[in-house]
PDB file of N, CA and C in Angstrom:
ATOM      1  N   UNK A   1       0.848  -1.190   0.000  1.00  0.00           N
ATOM      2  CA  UNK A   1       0.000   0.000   0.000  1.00  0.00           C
ATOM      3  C   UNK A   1       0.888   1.247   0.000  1.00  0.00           C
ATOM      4  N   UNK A   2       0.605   2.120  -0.690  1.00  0.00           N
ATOM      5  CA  UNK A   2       1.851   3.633  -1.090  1.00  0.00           C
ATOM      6  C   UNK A   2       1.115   4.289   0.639  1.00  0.00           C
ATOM      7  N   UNK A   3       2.347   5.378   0.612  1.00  0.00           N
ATOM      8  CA  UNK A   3       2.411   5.951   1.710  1.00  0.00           C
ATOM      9  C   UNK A   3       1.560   6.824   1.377  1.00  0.00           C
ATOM     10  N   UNK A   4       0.915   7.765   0.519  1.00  0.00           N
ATOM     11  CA  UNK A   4      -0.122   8.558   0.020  1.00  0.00           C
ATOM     12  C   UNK A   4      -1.385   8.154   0.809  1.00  0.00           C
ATOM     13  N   UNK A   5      -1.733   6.731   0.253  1.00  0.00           N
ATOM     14  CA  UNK A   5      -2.996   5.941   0.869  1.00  0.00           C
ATOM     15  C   UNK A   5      -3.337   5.886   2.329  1.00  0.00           C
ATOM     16  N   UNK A   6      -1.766   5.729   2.655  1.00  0.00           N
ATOM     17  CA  UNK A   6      -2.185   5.439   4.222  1.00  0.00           C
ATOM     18  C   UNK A   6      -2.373   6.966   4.774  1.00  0.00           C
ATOM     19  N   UNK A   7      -1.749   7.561   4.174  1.00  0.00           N
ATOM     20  CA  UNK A   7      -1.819   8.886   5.129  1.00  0.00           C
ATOM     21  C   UNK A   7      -2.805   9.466   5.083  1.00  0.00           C
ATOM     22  N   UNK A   8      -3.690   9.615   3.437  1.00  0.00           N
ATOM     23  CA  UNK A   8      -5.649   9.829   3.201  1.00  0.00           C
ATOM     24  C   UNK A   8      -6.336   8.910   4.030  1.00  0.00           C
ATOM     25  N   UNK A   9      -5.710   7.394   4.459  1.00  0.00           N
ATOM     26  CA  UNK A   9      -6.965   6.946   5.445  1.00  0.00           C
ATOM     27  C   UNK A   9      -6.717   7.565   6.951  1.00  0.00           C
ATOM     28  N   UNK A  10      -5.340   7.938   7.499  1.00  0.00           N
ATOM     29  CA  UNK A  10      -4.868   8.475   8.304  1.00  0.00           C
ATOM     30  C   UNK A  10      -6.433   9.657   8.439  1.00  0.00           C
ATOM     31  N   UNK A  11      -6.174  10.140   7.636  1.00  0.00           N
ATOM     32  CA  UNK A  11      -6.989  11.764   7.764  1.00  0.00           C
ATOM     33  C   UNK A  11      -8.205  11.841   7.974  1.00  0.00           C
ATOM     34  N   UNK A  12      -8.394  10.692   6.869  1.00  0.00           N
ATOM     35  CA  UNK A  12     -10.419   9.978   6.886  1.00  0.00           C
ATOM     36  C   UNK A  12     -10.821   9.179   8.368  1.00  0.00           C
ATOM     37  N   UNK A  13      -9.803   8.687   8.664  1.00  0.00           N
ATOM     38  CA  UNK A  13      -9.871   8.171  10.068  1.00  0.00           C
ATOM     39  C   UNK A  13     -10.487   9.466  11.257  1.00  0.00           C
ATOM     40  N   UNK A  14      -9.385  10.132  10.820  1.00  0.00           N
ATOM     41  CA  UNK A  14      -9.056  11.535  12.148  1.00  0.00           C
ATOM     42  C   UNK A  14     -10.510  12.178  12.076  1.00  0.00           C
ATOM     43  N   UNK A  15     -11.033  12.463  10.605  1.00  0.00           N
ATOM     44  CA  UNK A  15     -12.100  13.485  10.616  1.00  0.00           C
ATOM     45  C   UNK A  15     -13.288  12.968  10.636  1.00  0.00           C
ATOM     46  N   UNK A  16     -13.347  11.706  10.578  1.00  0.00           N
ATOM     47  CA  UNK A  16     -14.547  10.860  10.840  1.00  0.00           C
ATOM     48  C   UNK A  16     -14.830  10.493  12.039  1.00  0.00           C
ATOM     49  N   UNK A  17     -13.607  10.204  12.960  1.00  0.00           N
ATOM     50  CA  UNK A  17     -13.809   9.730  14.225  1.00  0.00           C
ATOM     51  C   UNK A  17     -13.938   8.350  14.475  1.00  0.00           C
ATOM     52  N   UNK A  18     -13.625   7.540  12.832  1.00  0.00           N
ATOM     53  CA  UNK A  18     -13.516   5.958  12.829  1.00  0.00           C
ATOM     54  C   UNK A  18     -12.272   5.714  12.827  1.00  0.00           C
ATOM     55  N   UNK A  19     -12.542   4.171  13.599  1.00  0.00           N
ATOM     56  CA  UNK A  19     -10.785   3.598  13.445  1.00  0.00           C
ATOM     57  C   UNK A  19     -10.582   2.538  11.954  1.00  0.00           C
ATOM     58  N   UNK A  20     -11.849   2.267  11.326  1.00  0.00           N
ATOM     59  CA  UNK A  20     -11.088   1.433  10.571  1.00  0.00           C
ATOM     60  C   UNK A  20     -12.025   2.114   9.012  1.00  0.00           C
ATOM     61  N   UNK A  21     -11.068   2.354   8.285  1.00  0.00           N
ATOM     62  CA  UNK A  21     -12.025   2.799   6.637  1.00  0.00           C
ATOM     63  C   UNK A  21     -11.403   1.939   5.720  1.00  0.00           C
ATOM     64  N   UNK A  22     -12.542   1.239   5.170  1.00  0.00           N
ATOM     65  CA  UNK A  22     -12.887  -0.077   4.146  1.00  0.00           C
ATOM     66  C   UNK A  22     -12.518   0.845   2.878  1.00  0.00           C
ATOM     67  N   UNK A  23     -11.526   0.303   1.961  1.00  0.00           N
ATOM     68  CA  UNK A  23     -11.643   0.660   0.401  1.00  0.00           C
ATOM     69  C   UNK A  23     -13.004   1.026   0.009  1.00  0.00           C
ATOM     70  N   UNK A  24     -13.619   0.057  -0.061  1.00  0.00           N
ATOM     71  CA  UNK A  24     -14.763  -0.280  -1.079  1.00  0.00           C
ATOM     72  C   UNK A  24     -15.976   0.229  -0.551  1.00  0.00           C
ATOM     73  N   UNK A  25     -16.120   0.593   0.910  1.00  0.00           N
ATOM     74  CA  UNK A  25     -17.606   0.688   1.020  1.00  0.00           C
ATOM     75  C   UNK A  25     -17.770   2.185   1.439  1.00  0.00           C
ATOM     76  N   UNK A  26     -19.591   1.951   0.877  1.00  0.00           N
ATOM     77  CA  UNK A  26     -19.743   3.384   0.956  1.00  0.00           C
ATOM     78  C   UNK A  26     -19.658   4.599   2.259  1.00  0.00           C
ATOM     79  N   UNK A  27     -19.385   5.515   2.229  1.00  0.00           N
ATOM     80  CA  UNK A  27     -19.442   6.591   3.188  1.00  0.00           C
ATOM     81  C   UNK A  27     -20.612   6.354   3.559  1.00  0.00           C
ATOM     82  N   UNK A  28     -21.748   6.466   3.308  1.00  0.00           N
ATOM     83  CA  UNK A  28     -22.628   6.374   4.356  1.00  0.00           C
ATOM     84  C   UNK A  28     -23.299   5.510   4.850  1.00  0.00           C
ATOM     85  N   UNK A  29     -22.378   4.352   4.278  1.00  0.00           N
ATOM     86  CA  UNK A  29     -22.524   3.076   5.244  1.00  0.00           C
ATOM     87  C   UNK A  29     -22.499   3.442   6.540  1.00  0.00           C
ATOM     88  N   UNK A  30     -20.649   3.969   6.335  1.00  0.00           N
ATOM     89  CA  UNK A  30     -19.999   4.482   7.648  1.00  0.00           C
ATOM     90  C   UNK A  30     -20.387   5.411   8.492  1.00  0.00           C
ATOM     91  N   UNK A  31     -21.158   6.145   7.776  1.00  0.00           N
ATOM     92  CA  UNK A  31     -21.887   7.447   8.700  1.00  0.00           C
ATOM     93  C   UNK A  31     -21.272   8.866   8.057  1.00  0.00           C
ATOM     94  N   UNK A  32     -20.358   8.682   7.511  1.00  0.00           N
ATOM     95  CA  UNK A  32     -19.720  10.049   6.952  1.00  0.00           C
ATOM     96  C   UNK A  32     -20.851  10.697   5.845  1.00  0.00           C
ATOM     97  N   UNK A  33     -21.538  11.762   6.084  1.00  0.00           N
ATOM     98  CA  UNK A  33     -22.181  12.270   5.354  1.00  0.00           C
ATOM     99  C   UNK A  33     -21.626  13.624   4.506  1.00  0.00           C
ATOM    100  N   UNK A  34     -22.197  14.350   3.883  1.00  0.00           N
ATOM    101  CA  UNK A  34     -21.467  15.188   3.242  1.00  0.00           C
ATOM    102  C   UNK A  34     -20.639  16.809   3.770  1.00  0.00           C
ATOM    103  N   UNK A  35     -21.290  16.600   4.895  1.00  0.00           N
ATOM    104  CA  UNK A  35     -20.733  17.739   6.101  1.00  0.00           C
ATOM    105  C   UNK A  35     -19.148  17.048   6.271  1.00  0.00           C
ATOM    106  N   UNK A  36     -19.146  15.943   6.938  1.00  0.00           N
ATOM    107  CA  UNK A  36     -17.987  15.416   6.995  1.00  0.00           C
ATOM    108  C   UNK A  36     -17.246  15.042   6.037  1.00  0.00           C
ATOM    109  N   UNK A  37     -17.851  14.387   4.978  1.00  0.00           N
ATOM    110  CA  UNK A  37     -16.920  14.401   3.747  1.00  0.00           C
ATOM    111  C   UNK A  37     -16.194  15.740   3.057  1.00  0.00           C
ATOM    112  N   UNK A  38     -16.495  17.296   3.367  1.00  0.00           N
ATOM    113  CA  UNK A  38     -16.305  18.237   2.650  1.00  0.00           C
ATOM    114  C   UNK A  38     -15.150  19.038   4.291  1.00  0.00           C
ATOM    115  N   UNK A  39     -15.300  18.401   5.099  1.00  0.00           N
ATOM    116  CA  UNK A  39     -14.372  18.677   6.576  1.00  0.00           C
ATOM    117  C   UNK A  39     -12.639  17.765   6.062  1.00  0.00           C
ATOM    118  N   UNK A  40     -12.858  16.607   5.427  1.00  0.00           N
ATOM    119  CA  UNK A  40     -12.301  15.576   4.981  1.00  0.00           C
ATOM    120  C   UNK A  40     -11.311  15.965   3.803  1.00  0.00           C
ATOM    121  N   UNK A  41     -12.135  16.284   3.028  1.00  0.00           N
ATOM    122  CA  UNK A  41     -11.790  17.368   1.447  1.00  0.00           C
ATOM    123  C   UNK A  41     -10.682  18.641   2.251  1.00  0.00           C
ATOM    124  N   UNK A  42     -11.071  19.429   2.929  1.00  0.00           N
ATOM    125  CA  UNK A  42     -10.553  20.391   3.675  1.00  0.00           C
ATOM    126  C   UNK A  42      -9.185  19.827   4.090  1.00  0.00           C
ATOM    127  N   UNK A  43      -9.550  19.116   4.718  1.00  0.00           N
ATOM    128  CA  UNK A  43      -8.255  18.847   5.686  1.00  0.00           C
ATOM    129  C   UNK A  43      -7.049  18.359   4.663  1.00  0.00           C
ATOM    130  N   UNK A  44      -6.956  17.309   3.700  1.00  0.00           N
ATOM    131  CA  UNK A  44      -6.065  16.909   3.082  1.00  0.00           C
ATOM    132  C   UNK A  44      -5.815  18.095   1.652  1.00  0.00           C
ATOM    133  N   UNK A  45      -6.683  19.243   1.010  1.00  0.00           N
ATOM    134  CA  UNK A  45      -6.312  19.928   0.896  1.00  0.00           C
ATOM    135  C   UNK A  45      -5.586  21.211   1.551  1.00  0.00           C
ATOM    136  N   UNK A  46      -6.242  21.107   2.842  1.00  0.00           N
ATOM    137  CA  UNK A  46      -4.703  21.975   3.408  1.00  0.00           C
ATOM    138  C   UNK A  46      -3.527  21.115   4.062  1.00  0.00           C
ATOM    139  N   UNK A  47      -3.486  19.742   3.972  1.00  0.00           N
ATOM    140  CA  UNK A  47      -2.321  19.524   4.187  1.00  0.00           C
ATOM    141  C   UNK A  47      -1.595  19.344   3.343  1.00  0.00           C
ATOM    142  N   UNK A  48      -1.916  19.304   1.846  1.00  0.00           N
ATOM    143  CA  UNK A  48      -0.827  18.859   0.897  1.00  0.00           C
ATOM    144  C   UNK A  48      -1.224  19.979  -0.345  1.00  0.00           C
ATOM    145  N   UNK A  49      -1.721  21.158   0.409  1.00  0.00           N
ATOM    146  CA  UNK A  49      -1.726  22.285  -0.515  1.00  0.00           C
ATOM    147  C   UNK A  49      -1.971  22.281  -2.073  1.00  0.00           C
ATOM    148  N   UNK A  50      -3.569  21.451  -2.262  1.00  0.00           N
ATOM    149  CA  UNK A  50      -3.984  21.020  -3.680  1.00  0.00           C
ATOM    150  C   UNK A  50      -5.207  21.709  -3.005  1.00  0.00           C
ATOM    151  N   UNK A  51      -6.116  22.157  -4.728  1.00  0.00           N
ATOM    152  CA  UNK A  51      -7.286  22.197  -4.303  1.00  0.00           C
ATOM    153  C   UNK A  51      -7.699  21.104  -5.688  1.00  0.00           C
ATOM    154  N   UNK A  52      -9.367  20.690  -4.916  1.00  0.00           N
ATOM    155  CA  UNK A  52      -9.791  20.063  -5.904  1.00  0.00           C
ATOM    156  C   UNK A  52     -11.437  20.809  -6.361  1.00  0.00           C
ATOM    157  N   UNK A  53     -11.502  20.756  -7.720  1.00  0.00           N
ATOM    158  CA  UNK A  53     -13.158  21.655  -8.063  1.00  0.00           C
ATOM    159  C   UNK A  53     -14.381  20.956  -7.529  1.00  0.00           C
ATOM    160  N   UNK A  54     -14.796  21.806  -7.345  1.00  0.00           N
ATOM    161  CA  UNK A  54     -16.243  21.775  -6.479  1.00  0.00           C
ATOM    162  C   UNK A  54     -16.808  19.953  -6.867  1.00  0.00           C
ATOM    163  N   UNK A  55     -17.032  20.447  -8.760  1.00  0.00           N
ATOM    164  CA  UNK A  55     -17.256  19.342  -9.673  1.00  0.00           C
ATOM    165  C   UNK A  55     -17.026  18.008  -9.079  1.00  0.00           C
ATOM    166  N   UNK A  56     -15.785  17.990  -8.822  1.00  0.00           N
ATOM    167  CA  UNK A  56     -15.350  16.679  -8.552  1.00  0.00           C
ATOM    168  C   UNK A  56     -15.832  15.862  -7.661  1.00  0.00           C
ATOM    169  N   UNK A  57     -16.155  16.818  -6.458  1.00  0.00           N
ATOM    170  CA  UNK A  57     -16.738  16.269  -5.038  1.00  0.00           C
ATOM    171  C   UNK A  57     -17.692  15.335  -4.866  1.00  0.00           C
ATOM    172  N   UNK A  58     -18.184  15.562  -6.349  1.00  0.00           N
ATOM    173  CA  UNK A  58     -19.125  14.099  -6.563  1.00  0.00           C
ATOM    174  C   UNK A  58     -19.075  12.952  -6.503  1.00  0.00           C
ATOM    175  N   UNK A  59     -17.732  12.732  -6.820  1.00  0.00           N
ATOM    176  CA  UNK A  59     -16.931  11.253  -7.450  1.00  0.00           C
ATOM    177  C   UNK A  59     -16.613  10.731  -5.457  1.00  0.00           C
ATOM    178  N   UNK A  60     -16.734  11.157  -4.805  1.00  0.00           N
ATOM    179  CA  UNK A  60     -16.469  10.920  -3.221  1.00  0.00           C
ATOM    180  C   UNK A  60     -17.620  10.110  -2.220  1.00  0.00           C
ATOM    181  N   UNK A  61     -17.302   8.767  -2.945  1.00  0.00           N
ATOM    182  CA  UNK A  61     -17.970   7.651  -2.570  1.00  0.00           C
ATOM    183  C   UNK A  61     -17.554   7.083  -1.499  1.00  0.00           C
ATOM    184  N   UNK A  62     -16.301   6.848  -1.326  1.00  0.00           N
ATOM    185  CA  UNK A  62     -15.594   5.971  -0.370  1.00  0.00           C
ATOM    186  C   UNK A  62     -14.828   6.221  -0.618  1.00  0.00           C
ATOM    187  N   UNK A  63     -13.491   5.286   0.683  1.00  0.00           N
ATOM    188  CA  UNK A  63     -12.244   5.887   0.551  1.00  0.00           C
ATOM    189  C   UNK A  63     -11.175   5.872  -0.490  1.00  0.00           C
ATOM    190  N   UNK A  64     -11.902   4.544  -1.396  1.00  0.00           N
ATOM    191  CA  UNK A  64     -11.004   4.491  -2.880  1.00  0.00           C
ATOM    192  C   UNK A  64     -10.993   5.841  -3.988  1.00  0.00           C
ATOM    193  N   UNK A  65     -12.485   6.234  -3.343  1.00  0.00           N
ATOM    194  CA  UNK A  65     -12.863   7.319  -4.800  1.00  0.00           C
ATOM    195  C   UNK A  65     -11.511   8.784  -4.134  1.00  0.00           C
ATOM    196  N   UNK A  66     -11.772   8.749  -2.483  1.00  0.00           N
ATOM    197  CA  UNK A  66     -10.777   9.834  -2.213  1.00  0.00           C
ATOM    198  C   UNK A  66      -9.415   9.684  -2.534  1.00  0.00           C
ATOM    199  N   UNK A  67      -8.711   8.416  -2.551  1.00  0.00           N
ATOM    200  CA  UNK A  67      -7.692   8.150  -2.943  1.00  0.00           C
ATOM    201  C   UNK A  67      -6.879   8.539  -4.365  1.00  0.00           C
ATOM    202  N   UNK A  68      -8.327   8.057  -5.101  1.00  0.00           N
ATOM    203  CA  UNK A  68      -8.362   8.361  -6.811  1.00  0.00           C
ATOM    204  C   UNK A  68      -7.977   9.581  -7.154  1.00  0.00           C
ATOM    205  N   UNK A  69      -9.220  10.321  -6.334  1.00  0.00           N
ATOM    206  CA  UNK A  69      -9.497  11.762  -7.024  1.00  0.00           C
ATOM    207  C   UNK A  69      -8.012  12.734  -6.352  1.00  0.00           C
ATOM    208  N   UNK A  70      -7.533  12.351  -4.817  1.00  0.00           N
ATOM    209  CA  UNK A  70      -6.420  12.932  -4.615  1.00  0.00           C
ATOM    210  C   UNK A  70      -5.134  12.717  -5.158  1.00  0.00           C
ATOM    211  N   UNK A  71      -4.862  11.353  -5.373  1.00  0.00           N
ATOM    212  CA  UNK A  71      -4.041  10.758  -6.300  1.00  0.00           C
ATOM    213  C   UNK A  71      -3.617  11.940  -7.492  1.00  0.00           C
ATOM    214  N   UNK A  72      -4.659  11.857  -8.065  1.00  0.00           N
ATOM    215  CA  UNK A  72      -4.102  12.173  -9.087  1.00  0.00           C
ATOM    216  C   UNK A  72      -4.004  14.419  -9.503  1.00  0.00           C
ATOM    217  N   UNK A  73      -4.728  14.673  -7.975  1.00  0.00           N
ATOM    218  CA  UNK A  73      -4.454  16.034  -7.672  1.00  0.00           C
ATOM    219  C   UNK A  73      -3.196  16.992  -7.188  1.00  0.00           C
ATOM    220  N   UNK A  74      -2.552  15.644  -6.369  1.00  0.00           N
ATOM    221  CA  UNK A  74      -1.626  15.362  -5.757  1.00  0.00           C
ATOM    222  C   UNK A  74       0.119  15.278  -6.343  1.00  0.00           C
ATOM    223  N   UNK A  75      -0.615  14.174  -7.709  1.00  0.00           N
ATOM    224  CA  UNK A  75       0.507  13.725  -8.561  1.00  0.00           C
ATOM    225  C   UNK A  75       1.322  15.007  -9.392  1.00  0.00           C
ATOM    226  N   UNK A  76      -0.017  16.033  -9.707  1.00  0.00           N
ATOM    227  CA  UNK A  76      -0.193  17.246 -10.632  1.00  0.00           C
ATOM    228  C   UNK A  76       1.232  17.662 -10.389  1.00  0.00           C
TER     229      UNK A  76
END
């Protein structure tokens, strides 16, 4: 697993208040709704000084889609 990954579940962990986030399943399985998902968005854009468009925020299903969409914001 890249050190990128762990450190986005690191964050999704912190701002959710869960200890364990599943690849695959959905956020609001977990309870993370879109208040918290956009607290989530926040936080790893100010820690790694990317922003991502509003647009995108859609694609923020679970923790794979955050991975994806930062991935490759990240990579820029």
């Amino acid at each position: 697993m890249s050190d990128l990954k762990d450190k986005l579940r690191a964050i999704v962990a912190e701002v959710s208040e869960l200890d364990e986030i599943p690849d695959e399943t959905p956020f609001s399985e977990l309870g993370i709704d879109s208040m918290i998902a956009l607290e989530i968005v926040a936080e790893v854009e100010r820690q790694y000084k990317v922003s991502v468009p509003e647009e995108e925020l859609k694609e923020l299903r679970n923790f794979e889609t955050v991975y994806q969409l930062f991935a490759r914001h990240i990579a820029a």
